[in-house]
C-alpha atoms as a PDB file:
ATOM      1  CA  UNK A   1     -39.827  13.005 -11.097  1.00  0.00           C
ATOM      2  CA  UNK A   2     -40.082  16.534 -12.975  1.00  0.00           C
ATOM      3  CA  UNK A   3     -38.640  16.112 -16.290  1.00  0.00           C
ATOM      4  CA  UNK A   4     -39.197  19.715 -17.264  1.00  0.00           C
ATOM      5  CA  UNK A   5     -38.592  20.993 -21.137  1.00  0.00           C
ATOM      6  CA  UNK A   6     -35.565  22.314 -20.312  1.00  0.00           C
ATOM      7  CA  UNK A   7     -33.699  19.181 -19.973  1.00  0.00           C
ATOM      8  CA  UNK A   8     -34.164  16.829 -22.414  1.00  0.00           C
ATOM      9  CA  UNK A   9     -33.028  14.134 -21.091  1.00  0.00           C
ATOM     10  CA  UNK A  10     -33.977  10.746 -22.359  1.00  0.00           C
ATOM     11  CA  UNK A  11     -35.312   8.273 -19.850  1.00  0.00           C
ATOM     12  CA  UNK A  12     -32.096   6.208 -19.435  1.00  0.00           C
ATOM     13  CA  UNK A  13     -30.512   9.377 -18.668  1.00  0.00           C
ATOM     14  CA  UNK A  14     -32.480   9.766 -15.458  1.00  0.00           C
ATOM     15  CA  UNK A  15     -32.551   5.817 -14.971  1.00  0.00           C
ATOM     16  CA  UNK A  16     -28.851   5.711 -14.651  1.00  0.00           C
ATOM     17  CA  UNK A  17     -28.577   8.592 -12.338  1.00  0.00           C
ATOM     18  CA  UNK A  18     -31.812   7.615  -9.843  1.00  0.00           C
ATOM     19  CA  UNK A  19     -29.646   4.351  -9.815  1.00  0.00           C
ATOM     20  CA  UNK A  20     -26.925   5.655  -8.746  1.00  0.00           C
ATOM     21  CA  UNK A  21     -28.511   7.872  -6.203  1.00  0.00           C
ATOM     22  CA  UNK A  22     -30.289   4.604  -5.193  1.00  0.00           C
ATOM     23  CA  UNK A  23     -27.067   2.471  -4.361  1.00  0.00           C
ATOM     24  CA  UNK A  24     -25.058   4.876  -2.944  1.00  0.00           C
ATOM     25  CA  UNK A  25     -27.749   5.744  -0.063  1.00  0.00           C
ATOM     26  CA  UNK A  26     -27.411   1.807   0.772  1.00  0.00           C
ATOM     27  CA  UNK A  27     -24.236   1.758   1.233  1.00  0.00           C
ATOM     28  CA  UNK A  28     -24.505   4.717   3.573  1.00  0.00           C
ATOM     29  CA  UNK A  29     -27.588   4.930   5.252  1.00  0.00           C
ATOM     30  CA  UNK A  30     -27.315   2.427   8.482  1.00  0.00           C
ATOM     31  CA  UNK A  31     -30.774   2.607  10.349  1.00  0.00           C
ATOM     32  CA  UNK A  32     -32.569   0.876   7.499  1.00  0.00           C
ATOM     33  CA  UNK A  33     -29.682  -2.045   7.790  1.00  0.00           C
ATOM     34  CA  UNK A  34     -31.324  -2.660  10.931  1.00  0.00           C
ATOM     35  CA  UNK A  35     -34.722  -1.536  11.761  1.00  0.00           C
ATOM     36  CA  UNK A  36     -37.885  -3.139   9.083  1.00  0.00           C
ATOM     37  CA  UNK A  37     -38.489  -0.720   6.462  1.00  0.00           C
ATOM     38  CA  UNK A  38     -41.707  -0.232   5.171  1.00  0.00           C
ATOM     39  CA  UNK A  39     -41.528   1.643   1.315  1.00  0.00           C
ATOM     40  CA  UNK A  40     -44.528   2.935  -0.686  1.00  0.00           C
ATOM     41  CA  UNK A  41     -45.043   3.843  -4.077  1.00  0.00           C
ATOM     42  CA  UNK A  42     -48.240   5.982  -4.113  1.00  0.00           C
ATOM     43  CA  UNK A  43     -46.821   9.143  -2.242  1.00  0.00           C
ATOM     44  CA  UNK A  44     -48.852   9.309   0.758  1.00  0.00           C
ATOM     45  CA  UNK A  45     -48.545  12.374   2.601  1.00  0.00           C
ATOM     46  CA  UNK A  46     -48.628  10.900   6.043  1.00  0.00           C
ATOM     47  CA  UNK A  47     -48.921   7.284   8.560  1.00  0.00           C
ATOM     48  CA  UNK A  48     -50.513   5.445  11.036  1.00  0.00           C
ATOM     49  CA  UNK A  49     -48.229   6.746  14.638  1.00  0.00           C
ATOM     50  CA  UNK A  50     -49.768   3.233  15.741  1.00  0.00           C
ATOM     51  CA  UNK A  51     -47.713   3.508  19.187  1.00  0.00           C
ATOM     52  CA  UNK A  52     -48.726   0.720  21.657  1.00  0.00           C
ATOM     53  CA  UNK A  53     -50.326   1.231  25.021  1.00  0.00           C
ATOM     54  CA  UNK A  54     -49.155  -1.652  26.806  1.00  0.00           C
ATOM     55  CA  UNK A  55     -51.573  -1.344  29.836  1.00  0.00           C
ATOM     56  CA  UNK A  56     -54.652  -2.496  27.967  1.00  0.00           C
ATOM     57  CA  UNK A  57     -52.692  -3.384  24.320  1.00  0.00           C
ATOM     58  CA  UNK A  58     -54.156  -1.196  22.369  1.00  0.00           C
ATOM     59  CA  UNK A  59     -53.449   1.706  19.551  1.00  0.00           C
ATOM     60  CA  UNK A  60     -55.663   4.685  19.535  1.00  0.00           C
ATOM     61  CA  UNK A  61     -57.504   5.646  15.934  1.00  0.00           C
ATOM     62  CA  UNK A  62     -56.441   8.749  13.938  1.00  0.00           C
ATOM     63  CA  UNK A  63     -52.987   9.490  15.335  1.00  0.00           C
ATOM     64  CA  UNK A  64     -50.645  10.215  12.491  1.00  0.00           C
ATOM     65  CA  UNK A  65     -47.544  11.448  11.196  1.00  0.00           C
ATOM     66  CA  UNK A  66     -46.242  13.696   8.348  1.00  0.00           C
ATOM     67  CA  UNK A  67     -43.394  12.505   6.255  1.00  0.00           C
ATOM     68  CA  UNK A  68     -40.602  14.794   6.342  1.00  0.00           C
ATOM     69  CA  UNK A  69     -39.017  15.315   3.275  1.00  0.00           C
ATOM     70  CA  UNK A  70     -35.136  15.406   3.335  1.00  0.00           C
ATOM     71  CA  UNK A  71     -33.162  17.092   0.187  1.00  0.00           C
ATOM     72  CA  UNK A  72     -29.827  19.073  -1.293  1.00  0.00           C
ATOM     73  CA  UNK A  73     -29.797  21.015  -4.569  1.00  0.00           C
ATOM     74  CA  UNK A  74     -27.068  21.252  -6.701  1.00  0.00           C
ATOM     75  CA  UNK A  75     -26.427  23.464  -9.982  1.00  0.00           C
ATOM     76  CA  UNK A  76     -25.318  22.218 -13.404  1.00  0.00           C
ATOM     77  CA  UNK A  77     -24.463  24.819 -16.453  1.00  0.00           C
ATOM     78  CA  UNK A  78     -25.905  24.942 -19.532  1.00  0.00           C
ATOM     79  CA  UNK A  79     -22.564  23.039 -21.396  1.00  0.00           C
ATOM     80  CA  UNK A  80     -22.808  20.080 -18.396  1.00  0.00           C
ATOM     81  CA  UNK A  81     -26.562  19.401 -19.036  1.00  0.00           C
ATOM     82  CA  UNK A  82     -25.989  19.589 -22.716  1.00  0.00           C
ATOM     83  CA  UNK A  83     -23.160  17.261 -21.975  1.00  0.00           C
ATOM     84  CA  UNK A  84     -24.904  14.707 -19.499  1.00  0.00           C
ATOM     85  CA  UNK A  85     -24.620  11.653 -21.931  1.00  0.00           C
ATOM     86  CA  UNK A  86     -21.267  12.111 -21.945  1.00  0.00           C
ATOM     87  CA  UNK A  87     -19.395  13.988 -18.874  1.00  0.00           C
ATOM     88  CA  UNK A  88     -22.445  12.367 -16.127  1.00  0.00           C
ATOM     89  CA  UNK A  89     -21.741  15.622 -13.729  1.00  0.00           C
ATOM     90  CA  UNK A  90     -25.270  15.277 -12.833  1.00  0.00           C
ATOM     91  CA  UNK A  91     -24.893  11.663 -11.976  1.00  0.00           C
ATOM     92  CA  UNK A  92     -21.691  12.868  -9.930  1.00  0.00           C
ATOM     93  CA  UNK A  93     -23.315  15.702  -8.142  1.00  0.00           C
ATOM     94  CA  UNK A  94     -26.221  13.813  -7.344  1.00  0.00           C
ATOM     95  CA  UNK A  95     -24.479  10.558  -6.016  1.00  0.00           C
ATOM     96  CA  UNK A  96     -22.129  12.774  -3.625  1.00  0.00           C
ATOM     97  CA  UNK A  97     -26.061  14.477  -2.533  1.00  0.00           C
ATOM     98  CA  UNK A  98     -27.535  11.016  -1.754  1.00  0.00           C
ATOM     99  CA  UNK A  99     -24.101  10.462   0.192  1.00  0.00           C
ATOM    100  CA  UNK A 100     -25.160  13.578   2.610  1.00  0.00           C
ATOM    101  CA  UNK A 101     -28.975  12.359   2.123  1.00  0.00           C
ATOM    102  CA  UNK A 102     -28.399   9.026   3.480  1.00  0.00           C
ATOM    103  CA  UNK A 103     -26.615  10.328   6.754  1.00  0.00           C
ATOM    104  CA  UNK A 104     -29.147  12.912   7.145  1.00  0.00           C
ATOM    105  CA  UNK A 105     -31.452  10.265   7.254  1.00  0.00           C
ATOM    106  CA  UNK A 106     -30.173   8.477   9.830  1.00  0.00           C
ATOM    107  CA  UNK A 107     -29.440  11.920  11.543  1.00  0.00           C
ATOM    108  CA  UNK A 108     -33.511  12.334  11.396  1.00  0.00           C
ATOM    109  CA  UNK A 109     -33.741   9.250  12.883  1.00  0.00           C
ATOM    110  CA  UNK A 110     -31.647   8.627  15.653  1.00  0.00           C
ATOM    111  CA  UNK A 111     -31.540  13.048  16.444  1.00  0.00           C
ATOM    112  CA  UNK A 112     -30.442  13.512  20.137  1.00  0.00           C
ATOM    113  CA  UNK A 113     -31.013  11.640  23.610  1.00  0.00           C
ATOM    114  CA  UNK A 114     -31.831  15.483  25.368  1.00  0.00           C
ATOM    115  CA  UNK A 115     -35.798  16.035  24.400  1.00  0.00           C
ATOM    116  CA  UNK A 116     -35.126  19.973  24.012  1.00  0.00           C
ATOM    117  CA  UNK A 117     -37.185  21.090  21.117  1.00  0.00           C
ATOM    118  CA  UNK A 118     -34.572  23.646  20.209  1.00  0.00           C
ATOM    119  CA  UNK A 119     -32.470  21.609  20.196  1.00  0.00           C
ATOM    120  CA  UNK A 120     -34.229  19.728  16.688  1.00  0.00           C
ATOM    121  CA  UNK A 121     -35.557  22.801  14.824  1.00  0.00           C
ATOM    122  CA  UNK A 122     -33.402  23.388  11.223  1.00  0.00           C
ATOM    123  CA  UNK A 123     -34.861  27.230  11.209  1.00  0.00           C
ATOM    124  CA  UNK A 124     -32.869  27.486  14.868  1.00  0.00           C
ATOM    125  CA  UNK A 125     -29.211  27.419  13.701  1.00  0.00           C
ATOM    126  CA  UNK A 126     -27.583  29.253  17.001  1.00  0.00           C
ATOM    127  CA  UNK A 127     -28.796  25.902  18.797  1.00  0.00           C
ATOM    128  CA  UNK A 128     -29.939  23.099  16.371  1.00  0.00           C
ATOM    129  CA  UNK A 129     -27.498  20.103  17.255  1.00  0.00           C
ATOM    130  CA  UNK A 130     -28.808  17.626  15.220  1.00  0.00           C
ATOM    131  CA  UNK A 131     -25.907  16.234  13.137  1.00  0.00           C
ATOM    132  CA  UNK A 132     -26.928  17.385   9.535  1.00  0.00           C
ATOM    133  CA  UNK A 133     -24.476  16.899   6.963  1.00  0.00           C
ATOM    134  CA  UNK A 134     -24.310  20.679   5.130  1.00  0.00           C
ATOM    135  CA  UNK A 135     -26.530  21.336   2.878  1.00  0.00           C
ATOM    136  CA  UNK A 136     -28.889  18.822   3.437  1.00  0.00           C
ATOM    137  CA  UNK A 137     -32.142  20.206   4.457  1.00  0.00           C
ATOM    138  CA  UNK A 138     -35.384  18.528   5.822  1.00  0.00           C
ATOM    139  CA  UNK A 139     -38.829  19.959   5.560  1.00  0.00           C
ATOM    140  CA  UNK A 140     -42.029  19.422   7.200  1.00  0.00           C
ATOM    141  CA  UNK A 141     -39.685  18.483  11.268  1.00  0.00           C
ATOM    142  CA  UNK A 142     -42.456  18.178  14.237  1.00  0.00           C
ATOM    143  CA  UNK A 143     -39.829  19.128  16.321  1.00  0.00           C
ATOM    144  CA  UNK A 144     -41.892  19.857  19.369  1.00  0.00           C
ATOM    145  CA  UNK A 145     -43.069  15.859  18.720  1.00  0.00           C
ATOM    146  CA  UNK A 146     -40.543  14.123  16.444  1.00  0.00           C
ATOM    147  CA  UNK A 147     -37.641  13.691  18.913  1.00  0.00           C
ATOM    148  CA  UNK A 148     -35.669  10.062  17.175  1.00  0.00           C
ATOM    149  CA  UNK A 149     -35.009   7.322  18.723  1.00  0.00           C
ATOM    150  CA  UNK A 150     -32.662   8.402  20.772  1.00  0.00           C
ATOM    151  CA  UNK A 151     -34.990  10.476  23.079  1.00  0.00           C
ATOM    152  CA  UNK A 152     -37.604   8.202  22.841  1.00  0.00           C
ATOM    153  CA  UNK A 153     -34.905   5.955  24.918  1.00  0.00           C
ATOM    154  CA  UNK A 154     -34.900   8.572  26.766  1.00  0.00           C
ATOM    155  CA  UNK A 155     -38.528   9.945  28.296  1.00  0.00           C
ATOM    156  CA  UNK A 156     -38.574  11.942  31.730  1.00  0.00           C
ATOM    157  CA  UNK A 157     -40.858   9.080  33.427  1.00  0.00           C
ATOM    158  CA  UNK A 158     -38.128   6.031  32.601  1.00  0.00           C
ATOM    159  CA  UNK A 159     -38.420   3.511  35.753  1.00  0.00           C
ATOM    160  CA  UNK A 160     -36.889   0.012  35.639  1.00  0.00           C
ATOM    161  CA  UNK A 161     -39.549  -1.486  37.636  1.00  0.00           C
ATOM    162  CA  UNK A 162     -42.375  -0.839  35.937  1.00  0.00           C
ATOM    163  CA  UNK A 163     -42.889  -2.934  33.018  1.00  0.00           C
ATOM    164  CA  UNK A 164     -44.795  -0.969  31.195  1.00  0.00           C
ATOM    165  CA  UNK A 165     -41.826   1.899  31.188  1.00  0.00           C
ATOM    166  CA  UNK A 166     -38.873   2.594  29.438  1.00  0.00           C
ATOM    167  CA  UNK A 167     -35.991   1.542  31.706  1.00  0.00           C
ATOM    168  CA  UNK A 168     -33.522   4.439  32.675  1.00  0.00           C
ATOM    169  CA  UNK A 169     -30.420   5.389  30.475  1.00  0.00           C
ATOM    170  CA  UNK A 170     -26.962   2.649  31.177  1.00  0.00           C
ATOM    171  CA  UNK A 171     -24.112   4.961  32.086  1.00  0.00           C
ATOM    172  CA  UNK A 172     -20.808   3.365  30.881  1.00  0.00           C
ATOM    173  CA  UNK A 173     -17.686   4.570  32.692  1.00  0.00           C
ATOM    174  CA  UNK A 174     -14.328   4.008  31.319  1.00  0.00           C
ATOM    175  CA  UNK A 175     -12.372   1.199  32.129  1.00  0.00           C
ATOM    176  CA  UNK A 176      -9.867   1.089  35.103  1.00  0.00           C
ATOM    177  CA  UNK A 177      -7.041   3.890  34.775  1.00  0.00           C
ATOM    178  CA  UNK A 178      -4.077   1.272  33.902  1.00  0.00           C
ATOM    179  CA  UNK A 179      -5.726   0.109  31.099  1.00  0.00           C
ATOM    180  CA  UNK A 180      -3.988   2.268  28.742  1.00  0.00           C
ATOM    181  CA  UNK A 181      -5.035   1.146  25.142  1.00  0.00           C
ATOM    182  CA  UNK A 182      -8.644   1.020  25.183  1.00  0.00           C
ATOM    183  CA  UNK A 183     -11.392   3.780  26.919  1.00  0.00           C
ATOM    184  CA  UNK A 184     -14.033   2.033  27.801  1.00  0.00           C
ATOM    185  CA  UNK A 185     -13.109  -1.527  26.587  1.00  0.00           C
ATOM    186  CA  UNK A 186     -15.017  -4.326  28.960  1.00  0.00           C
ATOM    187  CA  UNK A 187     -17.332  -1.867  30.433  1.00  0.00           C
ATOM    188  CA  UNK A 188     -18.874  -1.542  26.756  1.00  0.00           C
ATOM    189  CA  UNK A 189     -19.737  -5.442  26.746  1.00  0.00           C
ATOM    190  CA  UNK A 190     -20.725  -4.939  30.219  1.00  0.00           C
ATOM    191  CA  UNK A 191     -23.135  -2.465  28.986  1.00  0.00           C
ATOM    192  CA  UNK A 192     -24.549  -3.768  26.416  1.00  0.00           C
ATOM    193  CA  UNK A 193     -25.396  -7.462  28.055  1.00  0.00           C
ATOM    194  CA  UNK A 194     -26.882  -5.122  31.305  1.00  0.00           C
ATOM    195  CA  UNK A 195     -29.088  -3.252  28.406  1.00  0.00           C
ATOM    196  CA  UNK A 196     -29.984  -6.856  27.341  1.00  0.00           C
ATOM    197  CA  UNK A 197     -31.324  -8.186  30.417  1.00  0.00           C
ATOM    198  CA  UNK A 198     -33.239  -4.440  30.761  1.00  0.00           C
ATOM    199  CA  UNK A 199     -34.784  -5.313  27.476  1.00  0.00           C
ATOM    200  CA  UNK A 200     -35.727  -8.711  28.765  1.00  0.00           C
ATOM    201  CA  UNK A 201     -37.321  -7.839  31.745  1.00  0.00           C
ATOM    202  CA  UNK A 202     -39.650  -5.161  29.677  1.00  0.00           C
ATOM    203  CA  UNK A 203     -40.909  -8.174  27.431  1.00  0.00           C
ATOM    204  CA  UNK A 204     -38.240  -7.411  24.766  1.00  0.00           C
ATOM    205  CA  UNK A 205     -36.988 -10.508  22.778  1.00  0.00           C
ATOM    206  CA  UNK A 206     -34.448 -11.448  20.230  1.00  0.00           C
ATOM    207  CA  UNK A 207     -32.799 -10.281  17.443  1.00  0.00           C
ATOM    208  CA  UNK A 208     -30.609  -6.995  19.765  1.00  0.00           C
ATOM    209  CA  UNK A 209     -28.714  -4.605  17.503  1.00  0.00           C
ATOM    210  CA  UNK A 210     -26.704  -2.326  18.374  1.00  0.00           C
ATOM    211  CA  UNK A 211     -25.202   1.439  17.297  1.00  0.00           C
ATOM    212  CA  UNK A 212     -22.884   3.263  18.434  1.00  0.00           C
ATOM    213  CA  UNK A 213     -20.900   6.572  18.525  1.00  0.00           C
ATOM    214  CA  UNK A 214     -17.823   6.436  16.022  1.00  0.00           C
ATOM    215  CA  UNK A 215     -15.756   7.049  19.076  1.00  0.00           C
ATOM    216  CA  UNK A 216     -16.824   4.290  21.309  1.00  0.00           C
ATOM    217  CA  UNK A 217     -17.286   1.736  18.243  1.00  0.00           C
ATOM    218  CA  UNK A 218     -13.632   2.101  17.524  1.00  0.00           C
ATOM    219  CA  UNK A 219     -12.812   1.145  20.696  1.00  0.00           C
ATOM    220  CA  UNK A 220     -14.774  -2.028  21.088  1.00  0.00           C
ATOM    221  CA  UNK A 221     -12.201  -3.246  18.001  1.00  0.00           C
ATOM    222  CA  UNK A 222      -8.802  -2.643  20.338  1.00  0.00           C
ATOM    223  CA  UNK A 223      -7.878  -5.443  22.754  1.00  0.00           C
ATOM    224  CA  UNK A 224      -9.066  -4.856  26.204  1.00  0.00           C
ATOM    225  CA  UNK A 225      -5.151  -5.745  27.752  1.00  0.00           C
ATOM    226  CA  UNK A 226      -1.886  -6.563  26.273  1.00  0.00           C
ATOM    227  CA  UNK A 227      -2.711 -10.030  26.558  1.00  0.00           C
ATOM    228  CA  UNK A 228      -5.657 -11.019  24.860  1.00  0.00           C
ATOM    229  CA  UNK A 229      -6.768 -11.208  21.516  1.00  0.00           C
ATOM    230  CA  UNK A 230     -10.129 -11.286  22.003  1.00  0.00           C
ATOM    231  CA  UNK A 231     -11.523  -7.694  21.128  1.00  0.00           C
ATOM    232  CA  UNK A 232     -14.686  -6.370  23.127  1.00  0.00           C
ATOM    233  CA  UNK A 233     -16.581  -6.219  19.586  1.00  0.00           C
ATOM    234  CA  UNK A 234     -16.111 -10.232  18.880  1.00  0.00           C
ATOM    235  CA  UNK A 235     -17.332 -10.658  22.547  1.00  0.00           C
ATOM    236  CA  UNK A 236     -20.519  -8.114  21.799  1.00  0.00           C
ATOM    237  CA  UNK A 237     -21.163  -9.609  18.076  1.00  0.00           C
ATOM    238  CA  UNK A 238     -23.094 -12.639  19.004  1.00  0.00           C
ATOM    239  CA  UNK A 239     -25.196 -11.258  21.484  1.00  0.00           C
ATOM    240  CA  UNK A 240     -26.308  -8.445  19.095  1.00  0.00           C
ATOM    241  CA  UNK A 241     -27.379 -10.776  15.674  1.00  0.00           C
ATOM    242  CA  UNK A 242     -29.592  -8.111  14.407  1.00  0.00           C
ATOM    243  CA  UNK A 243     -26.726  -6.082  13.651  1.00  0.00           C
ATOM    244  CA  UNK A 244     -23.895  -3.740  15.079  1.00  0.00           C
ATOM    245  CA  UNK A 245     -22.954  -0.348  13.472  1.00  0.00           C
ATOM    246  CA  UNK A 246     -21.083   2.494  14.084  1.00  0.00           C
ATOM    247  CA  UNK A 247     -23.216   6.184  13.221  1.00  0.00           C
ATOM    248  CA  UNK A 248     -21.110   9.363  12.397  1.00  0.00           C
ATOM    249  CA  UNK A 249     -24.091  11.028  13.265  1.00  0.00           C
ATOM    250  CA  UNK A 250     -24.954   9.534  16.710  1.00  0.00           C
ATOM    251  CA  UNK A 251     -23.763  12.281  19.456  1.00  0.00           C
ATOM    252  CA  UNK A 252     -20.487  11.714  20.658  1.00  0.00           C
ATOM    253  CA  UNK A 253     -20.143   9.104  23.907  1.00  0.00           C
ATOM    254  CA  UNK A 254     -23.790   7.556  22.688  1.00  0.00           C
ATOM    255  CA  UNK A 255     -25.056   4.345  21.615  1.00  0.00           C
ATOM    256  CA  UNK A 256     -28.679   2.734  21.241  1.00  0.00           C
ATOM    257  CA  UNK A 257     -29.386  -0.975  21.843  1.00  0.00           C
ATOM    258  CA  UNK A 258     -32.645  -2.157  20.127  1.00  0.00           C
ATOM    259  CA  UNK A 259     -34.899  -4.985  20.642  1.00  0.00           C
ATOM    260  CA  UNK A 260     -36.309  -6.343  17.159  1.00  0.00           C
ATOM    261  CA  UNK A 261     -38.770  -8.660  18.186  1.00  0.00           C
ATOM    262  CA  UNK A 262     -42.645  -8.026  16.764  1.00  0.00           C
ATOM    263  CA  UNK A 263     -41.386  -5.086  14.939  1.00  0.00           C
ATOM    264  CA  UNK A 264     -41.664  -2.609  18.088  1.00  0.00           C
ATOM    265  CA  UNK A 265     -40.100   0.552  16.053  1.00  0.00           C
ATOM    266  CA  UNK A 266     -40.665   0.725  11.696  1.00  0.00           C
ATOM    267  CA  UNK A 267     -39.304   2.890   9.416  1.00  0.00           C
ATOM    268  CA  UNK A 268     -40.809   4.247   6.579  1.00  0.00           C
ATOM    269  CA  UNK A 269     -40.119   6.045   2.915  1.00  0.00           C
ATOM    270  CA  UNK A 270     -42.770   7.905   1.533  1.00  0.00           C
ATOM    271  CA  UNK A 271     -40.851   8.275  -1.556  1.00  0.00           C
ATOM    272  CA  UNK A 272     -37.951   6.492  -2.388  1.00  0.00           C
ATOM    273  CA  UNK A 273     -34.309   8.673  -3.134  1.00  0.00           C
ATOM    274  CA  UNK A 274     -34.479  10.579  -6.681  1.00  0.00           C
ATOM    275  CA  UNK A 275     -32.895  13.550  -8.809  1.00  0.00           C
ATOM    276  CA  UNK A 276     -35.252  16.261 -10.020  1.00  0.00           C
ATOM    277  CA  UNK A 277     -34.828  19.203 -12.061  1.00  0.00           C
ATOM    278  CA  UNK A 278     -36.352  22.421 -10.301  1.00  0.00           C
ATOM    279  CA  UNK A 279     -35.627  25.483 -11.715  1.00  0.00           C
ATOM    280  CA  UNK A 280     -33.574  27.440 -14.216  1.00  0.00           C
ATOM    281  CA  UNK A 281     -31.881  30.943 -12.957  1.00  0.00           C
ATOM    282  CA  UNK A 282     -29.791  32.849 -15.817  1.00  0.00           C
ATOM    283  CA  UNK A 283     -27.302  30.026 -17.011  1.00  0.00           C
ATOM    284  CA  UNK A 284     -27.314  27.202 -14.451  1.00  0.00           C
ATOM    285  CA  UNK A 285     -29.610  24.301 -13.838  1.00  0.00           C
ATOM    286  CA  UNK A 286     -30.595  23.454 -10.203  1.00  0.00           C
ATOM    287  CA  UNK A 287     -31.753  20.143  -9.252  1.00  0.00           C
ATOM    288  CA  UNK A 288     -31.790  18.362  -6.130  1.00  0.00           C
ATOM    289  CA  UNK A 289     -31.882  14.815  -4.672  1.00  0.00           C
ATOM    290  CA  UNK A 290     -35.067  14.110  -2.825  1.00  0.00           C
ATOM    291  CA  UNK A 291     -36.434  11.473  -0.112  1.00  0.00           C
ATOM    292  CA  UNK A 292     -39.508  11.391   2.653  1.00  0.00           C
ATOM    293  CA  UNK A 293     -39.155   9.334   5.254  1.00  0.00           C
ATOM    294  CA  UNK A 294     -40.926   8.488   8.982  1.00  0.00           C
ATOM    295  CA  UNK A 295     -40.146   6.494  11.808  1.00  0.00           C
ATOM    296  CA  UNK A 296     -42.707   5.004  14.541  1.00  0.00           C
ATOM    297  CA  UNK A 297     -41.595   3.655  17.519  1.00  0.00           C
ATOM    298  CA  UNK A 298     -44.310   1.374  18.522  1.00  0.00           C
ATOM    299  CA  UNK A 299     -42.479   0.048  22.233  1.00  0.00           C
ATOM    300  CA  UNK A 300     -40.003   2.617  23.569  1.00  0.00           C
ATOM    301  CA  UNK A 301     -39.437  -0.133  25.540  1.00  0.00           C
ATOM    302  CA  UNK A 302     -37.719  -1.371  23.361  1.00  0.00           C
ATOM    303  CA  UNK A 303     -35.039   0.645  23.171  1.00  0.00           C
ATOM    304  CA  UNK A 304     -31.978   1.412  25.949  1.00  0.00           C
ATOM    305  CA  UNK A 305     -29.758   4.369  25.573  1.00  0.00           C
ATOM    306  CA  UNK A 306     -26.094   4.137  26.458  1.00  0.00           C
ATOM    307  CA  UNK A 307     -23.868   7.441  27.956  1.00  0.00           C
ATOM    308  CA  UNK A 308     -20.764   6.286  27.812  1.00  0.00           C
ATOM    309  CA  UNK A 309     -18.396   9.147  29.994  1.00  0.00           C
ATOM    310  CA  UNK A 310     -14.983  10.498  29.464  1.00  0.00           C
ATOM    311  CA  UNK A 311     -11.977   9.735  31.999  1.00  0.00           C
ATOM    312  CA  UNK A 312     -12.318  12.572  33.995  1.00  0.00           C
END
């Protein structure tokens, strides 16, 4: 953390806010809810992209990856930092940055199902579609490599009949035209226990999670007909133990289903969330909240993409 001379701070000043940073990312952030997390506390700059080759089961030596570092400043003036002990606008500024921090994170990691590299590059704002809260900004994006988890369900050589490829995308259509109070409603269980049986005939094994689009989430909670109680989601909850979240930064009309099984994708943080002081221009006082974070995915077998399409 820089602690520079111009805010003098005490320690429990910074404890308390790097606390709060800390607990409001978990309540956001919903990748890490799911998929093992591996944290470190010595900074290290990059890790092991130990991806699997299933042919022979191996991992080739010296392929790595770069953390990216994901952060928003803020600005304080000279009466609120003099005032910190008492008025905590940098613990309120920085909690509402680790807010937009913890869905950019997920953003980094799930990204988009089409593998355009545009498509993923911050510095390409006429066509990035990446769902970045504002202000957030990440550093240090391979985005001609680092496509999320998303595309890696989604490679141009998928085939469901070779084992040792990633089966093809499940298209979800919406239910039948006079069911009138849900949109895709049976055809999402449908999906997800036809994405199960994918993942078990690629070697795939239990615990299945499962995110999904705000959109389509919602729906799994309305009652497929007039007559039942049973929702789709308390149907899709037991198959799925390893968890089932929404994303308001999946696309819209997506979802992932995930195998957890002998860890086949990891997630990583560099360095865990923090506030930092930065710089001092004329009267204000910029800081910023701070993370850097990876993902692997070891199997992309493990991993089935559903499309789920509009009534046309």
């Amino acid at each position: 953390m820089s602690n520079s001379n111009e805010v003098n701070w005490d320690q429990a000043v910074w404890q308390e806010i790097n606390d709060a940073v800390k607990k409001e990312m978990a309540k956001v952030r919903k990748a890490q809810m799911v998929i093992p997390t591996m944290s470190f506390d010595n900074n290290p700059t990059e890790i092991q992209n130990d991806v699997i080759n299933f042919v022979d089961l191996s991992i080739q030596e010296g392929l790595t990856k770069n953390f990216v570092e994901i952060y928003q400043e803020f600005s304080l003036t000279s009466a609120q930092v003099s005032k910190e002990t008492e008025h905590k606008t940098c613990k309120t500024l920085a909690r509402m940055a680790a807010k937009a921090i913890a869905l950019a994170e997920d953003a980094y990691f799930f990204q988009l199902s089409d593998r355009a590299p545009e498509l993923r590059n911050p510095d390409d704002r006429q066509r990035f579609q990446v769902r970045l809260p504002g202000g957030v900004k990440i550093s240090n994006w391979n985005a001609q490599r680092d496509f999320g988890l998303l595309a890696e369900a989604n490679p141009p050589d998928a085939d469901d009949n070779d084992i040792n490829k990633v089966t093809f995308p499940i298209s979800v259509d919406p239910a039948a035209a006079n069911v009138i109070n849900v949109t895709w409603g049976e055809e999402t269980f449908k999906a997800v226990t036809k994405g199960i049986a994918k993942l078990v005939s690629k070697g795939q094994a239990t615990n299945y999670a499962l995110f999904l689009s705000t959109d389509v989430y919602a729906d799994t909670f309305a009652p497929p007909s007039p007559a039942s109680l049973v929702t789709t989601a308390d149907r899709i909850k037991p198959l799925v133990e390893g968890g089932f979240y929404d994303s308001a930064v999946l696309p819209q009309n997506e979802g992932l289903l995930i195998a957890l099984a002998g860890e086949p994708q990891k997630l990583f943080v560099g360095t865990d969330a923090y506030t930092e002081f930065i710089r001092k221009e004329g009267a204000k006082y910029f800081f910023r909240v701070v993370e850097r974070v990876q993902y692997v995915v070891r199997d992309p077998r493990s991993l089935v993409l559903l499309k789920f399409n509009q009534r046309g």
